[in-house]
N, C-alpha and C. Protein backbone atom coordinates (compact mmCIF):
# COMPACT_ATOMS: atom_id res chain seq x y z
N UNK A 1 -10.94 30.75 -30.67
CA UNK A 1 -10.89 29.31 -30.88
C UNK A 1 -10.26 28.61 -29.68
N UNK A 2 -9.10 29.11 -29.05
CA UNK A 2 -8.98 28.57 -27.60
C UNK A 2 -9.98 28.40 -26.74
N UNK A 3 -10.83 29.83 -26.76
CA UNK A 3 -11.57 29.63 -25.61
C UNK A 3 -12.78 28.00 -25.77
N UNK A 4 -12.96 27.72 -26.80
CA UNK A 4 -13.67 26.31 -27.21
C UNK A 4 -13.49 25.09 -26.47
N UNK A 5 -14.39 24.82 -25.22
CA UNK A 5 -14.09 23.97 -24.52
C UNK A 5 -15.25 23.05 -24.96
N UNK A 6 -15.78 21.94 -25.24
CA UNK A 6 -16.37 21.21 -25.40
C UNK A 6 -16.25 20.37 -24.65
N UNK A 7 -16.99 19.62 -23.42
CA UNK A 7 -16.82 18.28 -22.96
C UNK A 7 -17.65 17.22 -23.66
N UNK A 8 -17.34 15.98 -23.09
CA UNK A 8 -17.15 14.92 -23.83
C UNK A 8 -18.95 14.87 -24.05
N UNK A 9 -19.11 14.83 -25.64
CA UNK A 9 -20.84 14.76 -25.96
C UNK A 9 -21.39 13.19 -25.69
N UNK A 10 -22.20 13.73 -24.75
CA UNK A 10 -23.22 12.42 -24.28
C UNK A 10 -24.84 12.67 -25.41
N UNK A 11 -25.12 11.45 -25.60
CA UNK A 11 -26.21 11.01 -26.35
C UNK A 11 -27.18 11.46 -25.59
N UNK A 12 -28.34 12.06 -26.18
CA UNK A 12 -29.69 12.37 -25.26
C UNK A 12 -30.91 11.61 -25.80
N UNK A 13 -30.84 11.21 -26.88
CA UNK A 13 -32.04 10.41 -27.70
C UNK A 13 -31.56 10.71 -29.08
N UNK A 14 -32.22 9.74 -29.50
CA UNK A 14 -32.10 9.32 -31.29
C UNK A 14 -33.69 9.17 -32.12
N UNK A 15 -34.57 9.99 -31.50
CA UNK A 15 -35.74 9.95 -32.38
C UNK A 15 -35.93 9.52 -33.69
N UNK A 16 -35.55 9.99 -34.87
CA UNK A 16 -35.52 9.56 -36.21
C UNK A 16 -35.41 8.31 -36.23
N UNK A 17 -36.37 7.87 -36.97
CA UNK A 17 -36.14 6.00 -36.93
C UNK A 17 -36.14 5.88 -38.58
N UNK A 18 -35.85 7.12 -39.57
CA UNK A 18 -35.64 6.73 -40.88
C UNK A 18 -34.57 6.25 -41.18
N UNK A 19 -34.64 5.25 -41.70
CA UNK A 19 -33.23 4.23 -42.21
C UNK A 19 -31.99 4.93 -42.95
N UNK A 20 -32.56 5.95 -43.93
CA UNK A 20 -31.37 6.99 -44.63
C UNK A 20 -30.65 7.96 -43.80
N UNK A 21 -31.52 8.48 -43.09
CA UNK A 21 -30.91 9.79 -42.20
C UNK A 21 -31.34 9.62 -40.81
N UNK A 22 -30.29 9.62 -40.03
CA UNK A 22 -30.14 9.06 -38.46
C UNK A 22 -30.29 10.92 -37.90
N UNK A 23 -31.05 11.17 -36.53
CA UNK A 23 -30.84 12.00 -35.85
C UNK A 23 -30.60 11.52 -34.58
N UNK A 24 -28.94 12.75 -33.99
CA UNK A 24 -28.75 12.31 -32.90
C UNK A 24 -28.33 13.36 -31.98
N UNK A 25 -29.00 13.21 -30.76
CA UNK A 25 -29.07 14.96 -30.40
C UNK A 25 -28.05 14.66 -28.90
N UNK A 26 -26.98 15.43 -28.56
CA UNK A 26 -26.34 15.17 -27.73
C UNK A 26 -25.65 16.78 -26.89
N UNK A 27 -25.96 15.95 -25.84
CA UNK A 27 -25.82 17.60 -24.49
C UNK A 27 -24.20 17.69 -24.79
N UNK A 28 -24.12 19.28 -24.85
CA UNK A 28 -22.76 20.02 -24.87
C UNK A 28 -22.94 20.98 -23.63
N UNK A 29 -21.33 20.88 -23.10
CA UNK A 29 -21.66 21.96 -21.95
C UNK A 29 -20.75 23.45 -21.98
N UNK A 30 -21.28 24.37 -21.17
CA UNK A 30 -19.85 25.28 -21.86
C UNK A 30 -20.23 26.20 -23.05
N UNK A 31 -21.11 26.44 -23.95
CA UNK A 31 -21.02 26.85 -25.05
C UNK A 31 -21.40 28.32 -24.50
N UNK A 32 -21.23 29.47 -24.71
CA UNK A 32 -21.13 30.84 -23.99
C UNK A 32 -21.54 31.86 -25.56
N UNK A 33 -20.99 31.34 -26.78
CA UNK A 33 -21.30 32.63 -27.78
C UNK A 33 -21.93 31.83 -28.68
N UNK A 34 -22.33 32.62 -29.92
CA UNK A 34 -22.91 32.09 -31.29
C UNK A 34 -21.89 31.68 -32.07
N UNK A 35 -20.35 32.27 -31.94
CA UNK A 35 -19.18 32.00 -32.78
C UNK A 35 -18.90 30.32 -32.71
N UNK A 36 -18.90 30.36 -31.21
CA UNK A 36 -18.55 29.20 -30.72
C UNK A 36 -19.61 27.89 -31.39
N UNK A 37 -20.61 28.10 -31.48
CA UNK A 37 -21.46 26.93 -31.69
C UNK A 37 -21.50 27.18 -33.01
N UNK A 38 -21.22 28.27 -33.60
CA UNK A 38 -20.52 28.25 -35.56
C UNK A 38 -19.95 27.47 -36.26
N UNK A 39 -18.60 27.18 -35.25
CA UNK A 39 -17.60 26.92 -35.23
C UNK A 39 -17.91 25.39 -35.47
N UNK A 40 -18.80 25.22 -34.13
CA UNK A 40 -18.65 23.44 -33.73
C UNK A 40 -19.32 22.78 -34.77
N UNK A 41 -20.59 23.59 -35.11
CA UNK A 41 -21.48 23.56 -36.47
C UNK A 41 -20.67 22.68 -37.88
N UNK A 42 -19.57 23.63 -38.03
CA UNK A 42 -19.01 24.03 -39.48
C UNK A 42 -18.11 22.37 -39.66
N UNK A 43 -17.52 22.71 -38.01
CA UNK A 43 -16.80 21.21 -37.92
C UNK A 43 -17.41 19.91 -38.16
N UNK A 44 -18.46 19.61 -37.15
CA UNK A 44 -19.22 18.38 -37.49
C UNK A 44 -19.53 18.19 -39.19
N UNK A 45 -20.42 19.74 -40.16
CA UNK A 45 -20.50 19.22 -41.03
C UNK A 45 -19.59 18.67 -42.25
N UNK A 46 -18.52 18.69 -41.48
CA UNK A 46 -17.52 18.33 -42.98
C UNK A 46 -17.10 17.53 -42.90
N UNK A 47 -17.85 16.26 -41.81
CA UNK A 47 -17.69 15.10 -41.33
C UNK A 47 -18.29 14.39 -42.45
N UNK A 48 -17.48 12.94 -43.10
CA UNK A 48 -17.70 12.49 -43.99
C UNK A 48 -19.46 11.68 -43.62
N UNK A 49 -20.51 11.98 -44.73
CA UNK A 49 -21.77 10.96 -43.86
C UNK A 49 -22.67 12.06 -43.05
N UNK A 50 -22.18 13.11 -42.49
CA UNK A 50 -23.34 14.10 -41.66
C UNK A 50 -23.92 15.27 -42.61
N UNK A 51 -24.60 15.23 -42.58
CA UNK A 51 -26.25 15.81 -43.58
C UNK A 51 -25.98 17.54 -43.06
N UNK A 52 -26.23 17.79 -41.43
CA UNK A 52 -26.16 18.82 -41.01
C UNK A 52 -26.17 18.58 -39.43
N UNK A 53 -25.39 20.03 -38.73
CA UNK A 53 -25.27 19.76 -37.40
C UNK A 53 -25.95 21.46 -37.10
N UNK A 54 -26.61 21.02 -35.66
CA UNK A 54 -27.05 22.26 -35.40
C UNK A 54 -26.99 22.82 -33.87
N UNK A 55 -26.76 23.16 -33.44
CA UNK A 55 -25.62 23.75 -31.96
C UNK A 55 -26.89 24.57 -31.24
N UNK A 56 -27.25 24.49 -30.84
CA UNK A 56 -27.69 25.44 -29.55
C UNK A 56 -27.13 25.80 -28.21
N UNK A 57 -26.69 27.17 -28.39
CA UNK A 57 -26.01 27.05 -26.95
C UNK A 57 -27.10 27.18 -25.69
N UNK A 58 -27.92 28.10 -26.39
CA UNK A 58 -28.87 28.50 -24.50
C UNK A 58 -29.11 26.62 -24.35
N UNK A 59 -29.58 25.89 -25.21
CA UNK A 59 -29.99 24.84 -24.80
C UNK A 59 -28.64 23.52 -24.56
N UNK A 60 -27.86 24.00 -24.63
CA UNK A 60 -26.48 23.10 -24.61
C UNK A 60 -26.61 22.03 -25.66
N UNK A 61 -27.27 21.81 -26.59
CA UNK A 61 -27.45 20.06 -27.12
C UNK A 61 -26.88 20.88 -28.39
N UNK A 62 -26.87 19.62 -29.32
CA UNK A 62 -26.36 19.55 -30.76
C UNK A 62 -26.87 18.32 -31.23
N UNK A 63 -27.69 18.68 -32.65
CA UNK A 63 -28.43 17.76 -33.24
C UNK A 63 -27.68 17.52 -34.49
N UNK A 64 -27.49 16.30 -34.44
CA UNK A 64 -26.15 15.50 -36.05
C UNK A 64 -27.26 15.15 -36.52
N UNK A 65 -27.96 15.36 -38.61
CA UNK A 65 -28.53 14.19 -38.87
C UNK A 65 -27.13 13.77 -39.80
N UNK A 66 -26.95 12.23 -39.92
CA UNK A 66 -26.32 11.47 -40.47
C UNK A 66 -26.52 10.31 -41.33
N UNK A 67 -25.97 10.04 -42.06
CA UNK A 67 -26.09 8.66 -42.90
C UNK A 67 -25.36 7.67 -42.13
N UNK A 68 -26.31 6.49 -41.91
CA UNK A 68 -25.23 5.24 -40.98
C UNK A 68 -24.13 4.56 -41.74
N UNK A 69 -24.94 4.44 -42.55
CA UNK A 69 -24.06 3.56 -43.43
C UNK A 69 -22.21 4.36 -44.16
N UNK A 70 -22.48 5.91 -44.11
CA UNK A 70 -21.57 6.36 -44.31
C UNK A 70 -20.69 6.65 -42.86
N UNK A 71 -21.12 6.76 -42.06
CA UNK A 71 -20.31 7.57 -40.64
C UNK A 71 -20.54 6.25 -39.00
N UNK A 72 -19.75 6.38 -38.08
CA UNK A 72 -19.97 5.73 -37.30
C UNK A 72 -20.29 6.15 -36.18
N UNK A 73 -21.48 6.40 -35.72
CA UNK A 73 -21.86 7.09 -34.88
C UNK A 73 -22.20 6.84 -33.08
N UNK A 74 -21.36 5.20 -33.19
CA UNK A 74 -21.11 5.27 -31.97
C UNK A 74 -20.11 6.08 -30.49
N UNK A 75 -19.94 5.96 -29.86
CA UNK A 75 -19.19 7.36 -29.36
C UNK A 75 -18.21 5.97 -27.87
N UNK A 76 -17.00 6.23 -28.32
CA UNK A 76 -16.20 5.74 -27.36
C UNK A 76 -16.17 6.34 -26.20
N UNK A 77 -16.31 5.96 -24.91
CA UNK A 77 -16.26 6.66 -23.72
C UNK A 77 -14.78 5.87 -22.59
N UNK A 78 -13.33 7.03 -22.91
CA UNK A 78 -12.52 6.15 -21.98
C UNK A 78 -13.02 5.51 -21.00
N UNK A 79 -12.24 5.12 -20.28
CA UNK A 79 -12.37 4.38 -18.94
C UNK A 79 -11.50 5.26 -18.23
N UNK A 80 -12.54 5.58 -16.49
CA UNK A 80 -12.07 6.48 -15.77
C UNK A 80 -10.46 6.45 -15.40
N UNK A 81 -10.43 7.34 -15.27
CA UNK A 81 -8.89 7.40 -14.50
C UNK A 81 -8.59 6.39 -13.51
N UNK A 82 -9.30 6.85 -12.76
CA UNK A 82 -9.42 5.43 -11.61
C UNK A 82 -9.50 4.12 -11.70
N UNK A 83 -10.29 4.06 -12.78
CA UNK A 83 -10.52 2.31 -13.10
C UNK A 83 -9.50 2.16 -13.61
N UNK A 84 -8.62 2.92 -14.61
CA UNK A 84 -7.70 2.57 -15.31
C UNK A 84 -6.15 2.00 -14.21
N UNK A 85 -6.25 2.95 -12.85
CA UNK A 85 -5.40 2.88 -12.37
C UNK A 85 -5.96 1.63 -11.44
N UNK A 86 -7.24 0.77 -11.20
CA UNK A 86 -6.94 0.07 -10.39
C UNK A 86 -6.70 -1.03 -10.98
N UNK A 87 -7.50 -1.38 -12.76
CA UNK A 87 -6.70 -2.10 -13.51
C UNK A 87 -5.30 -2.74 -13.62
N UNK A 88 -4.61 -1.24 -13.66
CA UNK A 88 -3.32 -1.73 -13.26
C UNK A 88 -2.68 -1.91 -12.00
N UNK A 89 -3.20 -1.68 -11.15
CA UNK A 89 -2.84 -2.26 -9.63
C UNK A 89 -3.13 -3.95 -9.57
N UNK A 90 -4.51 -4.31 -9.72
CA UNK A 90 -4.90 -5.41 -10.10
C UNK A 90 -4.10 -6.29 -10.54
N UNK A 91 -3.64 -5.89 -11.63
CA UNK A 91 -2.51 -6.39 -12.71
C UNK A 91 -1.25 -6.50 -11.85
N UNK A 92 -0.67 -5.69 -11.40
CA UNK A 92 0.21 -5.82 -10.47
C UNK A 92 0.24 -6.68 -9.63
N UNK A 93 -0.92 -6.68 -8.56
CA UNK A 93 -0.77 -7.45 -7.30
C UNK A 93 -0.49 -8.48 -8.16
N UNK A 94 -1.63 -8.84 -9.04
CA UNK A 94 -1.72 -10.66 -9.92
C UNK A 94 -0.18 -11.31 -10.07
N UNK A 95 0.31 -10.12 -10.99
CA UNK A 95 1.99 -10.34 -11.41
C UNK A 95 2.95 -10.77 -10.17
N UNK A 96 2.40 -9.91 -9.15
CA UNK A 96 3.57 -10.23 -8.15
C UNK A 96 3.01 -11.75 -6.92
N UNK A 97 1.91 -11.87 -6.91
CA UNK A 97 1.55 -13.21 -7.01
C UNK A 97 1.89 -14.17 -7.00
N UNK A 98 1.71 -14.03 -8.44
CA UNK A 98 2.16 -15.17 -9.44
C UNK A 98 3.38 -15.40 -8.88
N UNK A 99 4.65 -14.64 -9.23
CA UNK A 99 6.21 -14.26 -9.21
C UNK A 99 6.38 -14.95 -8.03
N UNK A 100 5.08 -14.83 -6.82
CA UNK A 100 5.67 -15.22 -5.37
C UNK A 100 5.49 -16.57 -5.28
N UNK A 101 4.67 -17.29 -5.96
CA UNK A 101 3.72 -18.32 -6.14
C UNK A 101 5.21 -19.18 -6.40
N UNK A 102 5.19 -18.56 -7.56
CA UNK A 102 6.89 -19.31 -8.54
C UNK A 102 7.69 -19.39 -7.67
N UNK A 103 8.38 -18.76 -7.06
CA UNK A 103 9.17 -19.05 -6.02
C UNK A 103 8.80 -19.97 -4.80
N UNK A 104 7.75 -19.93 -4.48
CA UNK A 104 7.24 -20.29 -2.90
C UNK A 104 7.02 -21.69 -2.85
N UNK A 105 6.42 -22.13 -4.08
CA UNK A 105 6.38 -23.52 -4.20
C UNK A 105 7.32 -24.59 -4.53
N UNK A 106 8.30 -24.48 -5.10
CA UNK A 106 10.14 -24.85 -4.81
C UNK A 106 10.17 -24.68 -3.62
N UNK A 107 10.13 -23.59 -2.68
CA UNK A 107 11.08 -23.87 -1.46
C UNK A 107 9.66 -24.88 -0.39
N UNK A 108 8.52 -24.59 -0.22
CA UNK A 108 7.54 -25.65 0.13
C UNK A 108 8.14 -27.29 0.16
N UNK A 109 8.28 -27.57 -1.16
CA UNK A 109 8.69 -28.48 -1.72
C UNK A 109 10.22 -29.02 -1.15
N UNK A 110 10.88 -28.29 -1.04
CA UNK A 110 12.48 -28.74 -0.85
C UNK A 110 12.50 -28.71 0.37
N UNK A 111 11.45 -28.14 1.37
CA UNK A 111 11.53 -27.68 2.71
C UNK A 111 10.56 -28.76 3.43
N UNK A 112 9.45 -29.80 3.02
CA UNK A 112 8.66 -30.07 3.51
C UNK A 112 8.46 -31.84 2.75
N UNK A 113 8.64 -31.41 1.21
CA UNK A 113 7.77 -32.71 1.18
C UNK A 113 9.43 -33.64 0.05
N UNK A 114 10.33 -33.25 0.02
CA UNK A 114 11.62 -33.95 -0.19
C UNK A 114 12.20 -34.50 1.08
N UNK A 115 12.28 -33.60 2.55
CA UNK A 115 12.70 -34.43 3.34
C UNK A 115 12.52 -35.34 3.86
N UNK A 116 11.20 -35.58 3.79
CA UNK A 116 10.25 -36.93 4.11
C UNK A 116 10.58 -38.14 3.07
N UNK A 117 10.94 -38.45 1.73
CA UNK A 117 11.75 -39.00 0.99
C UNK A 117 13.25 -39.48 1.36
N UNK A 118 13.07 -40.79 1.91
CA UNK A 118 14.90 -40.43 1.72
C UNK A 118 15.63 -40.43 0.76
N UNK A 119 15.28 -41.76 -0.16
CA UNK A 119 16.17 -41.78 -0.97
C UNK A 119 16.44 -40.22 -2.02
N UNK A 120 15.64 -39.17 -1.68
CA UNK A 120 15.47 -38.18 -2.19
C UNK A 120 15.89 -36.79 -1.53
N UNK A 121 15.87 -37.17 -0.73
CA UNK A 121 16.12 -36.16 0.51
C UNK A 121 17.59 -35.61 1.02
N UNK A 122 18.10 -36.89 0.78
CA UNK A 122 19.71 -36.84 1.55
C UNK A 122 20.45 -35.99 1.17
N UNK A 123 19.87 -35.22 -0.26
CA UNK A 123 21.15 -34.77 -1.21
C UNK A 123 21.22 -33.47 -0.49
N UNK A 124 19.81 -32.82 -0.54
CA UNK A 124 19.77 -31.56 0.50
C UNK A 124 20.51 -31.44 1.20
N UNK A 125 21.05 -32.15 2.31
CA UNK A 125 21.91 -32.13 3.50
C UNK A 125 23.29 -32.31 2.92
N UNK A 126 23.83 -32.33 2.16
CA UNK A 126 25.35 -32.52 1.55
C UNK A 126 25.69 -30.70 1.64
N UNK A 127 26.92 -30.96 2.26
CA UNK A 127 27.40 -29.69 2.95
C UNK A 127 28.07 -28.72 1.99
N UNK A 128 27.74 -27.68 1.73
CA UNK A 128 28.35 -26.93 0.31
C UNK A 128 29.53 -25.52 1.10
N UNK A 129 29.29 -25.45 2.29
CA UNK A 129 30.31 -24.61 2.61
C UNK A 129 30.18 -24.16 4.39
N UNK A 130 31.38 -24.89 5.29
CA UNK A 130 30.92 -25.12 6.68
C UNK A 130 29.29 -25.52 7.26
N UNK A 131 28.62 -24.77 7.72
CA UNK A 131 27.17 -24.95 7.97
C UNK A 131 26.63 -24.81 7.24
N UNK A 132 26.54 -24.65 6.07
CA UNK A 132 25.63 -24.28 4.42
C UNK A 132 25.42 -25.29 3.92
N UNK A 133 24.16 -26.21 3.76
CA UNK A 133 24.17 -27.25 2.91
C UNK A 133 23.10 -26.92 1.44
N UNK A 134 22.66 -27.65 1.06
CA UNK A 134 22.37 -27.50 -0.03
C UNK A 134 20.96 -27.07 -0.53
N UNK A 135 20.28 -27.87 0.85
CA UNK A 135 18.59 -27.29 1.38
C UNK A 135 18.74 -25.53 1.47
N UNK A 136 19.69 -25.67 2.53
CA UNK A 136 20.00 -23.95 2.90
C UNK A 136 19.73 -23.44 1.75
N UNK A 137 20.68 -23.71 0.90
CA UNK A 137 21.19 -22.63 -0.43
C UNK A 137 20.28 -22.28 -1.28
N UNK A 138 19.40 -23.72 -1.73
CA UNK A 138 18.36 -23.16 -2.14
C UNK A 138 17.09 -22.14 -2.15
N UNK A 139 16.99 -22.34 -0.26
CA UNK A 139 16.06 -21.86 0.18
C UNK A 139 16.09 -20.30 -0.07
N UNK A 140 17.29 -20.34 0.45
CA UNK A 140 18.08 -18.86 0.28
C UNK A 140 17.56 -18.12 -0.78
N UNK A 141 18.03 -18.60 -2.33
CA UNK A 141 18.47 -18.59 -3.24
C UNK A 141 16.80 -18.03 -3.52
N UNK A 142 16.18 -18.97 -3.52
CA UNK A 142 14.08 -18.82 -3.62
C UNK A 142 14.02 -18.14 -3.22
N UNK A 143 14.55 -17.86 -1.22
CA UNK A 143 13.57 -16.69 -1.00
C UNK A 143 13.91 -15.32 -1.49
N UNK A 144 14.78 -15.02 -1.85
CA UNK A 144 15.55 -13.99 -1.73
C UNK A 144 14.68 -13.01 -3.21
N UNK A 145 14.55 -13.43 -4.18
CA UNK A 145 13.20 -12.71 -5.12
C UNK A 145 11.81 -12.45 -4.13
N UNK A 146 11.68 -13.07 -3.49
CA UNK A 146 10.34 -12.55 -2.59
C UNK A 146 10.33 -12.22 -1.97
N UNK A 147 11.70 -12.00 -1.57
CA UNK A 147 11.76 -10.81 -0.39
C UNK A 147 12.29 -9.63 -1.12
N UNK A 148 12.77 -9.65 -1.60
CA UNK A 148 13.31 -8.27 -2.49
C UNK A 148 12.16 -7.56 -3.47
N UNK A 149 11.66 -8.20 -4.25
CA UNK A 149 10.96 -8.06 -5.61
C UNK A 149 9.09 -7.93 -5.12
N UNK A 150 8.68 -9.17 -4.65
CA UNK A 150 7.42 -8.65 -4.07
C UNK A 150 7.04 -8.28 -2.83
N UNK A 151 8.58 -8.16 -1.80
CA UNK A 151 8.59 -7.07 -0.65
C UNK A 151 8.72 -6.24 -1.04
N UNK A 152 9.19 -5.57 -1.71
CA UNK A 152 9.99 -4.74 -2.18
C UNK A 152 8.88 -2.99 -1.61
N UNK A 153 7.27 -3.17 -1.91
CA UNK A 153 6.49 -2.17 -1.17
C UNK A 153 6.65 -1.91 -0.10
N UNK A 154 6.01 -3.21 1.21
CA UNK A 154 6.70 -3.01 2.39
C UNK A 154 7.60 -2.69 2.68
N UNK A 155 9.34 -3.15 2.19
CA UNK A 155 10.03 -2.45 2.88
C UNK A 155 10.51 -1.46 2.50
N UNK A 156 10.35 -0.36 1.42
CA UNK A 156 9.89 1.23 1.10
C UNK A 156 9.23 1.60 1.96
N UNK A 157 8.04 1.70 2.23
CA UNK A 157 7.41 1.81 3.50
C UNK A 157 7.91 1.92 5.05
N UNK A 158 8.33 0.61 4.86
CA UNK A 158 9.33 0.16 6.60
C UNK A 158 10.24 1.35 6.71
N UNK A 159 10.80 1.41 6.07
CA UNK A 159 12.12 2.41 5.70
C UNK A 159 11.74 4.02 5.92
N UNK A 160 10.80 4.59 5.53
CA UNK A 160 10.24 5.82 5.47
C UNK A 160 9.79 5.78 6.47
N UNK A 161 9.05 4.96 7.27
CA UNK A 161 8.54 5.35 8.67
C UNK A 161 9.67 5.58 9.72
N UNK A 162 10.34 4.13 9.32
CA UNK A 162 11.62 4.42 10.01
C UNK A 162 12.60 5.68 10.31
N UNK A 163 12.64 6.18 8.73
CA UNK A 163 13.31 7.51 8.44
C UNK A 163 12.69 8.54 9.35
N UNK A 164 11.41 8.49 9.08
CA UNK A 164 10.66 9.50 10.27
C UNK A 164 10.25 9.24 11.79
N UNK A 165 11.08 8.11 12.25
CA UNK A 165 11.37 7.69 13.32
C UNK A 165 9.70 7.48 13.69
N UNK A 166 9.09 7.15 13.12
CA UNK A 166 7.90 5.97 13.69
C UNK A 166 7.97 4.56 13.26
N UNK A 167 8.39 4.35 14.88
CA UNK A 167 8.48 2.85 14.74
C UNK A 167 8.01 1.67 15.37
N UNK A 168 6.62 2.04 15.23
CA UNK A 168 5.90 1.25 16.34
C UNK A 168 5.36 0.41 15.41
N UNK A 169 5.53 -0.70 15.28
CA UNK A 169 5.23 -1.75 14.49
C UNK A 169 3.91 -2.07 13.94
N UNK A 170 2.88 -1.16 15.08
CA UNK A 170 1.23 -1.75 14.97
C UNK A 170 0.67 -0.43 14.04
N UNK A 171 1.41 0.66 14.75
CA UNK A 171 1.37 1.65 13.03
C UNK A 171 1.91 1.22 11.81
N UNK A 172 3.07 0.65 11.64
CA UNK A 172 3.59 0.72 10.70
C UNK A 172 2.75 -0.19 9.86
N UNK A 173 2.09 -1.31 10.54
CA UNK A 173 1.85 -2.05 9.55
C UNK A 173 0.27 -1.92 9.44
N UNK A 174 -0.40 -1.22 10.09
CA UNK A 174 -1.92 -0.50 10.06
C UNK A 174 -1.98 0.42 8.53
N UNK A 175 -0.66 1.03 8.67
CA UNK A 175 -0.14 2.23 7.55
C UNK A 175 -0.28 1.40 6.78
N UNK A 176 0.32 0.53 6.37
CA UNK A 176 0.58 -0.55 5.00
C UNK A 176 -0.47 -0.43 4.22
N UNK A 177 -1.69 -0.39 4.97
CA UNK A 177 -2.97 -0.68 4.12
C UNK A 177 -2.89 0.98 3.08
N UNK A 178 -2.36 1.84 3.65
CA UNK A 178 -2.87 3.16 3.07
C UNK A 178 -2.15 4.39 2.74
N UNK A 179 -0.73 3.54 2.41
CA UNK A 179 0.51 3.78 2.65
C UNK A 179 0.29 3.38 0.83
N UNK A 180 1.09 4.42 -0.22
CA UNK A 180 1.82 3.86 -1.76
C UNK A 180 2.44 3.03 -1.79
């Protein structure tokens, strides 16, 4: 029973077009003994809704007839590994984006289109500690999530090249593209 590898059954045709009893014949790969396709046999039929299942190994397929109305005989197929992972990369970049977006447009704003305002403007320049005024602080304050949080790849990166003492800037940042 270990040795029972089944991969994932793909549909090959559905001939039967009788409304009571559905046939559905689907490639198996792998099947090596008669035990084995016994086995897979015995399983399918005690599936609530399936009539009978019938295994061929020389021919790899397996024919389900079924009742529709009792069983659901569509067949879920994950989503690749890959897609799954660029999904969530996707998702990522979007998130960190966004996050940069949120930040970037406050300091735009406090940096560009308040100073042009006076009566709006002046407050910025009120001095909060020797050369530190209040424009500063903010700016600071903004950039400092976007440089930490959605730098945060690059300078992992920066750092490891560094560590391995390549530090030629036109690599390092060529790498970026193909670099984790």
């Amino acid at each position: 029973m270990d040795d029972l590898k089944v991969p994932l059954l793909k549909p090959l045709d559905n001939n039967n077009k009788d409304i009571r009893i559905r046939t559905v014949k689907f490639k198996i790969g792998d099947i090596e003994c008669a035990s084995c396709a016994t086995t897979i046999e015995s399983v399918l039929g005690k599936l609530d809704g399936v009539k009978n299942a019938t295994v061929s190994p020389i021919q790899g397929q397996a024919a389900v007839n079924y009742i529709p109305e009792l069983i659901n005989a569509s067949l879920y197929v994950p989503p690749r590994r890959r897609e799954a992972e660029q999904k969530h990369e996707i998702q990522m970049y979007r998130n960190q984006f966004f996050l940069s977006c949120l930040f970037s447009v406050p300091i735009f704003f406090f940096s560009m289109v308040l100073p042009m305002l006076p009566p709006y403007g002046n407050w910025l320049e009120y001095k909060v500690h020797n050369m530190l005024d209040v424009g500063m602080l903010l700016r600071w304050i903004l950039c400092t999530p976007v440089q930490f949080i959605v730098g945060r790849r690059y300078s992992i990166t920066y750092s490891k090249h560094l560590a391995a003492s390549d530090c030629q800037q036109e690599k390092l940042l060529s790498k970026m593209e193909t670099c984790p």
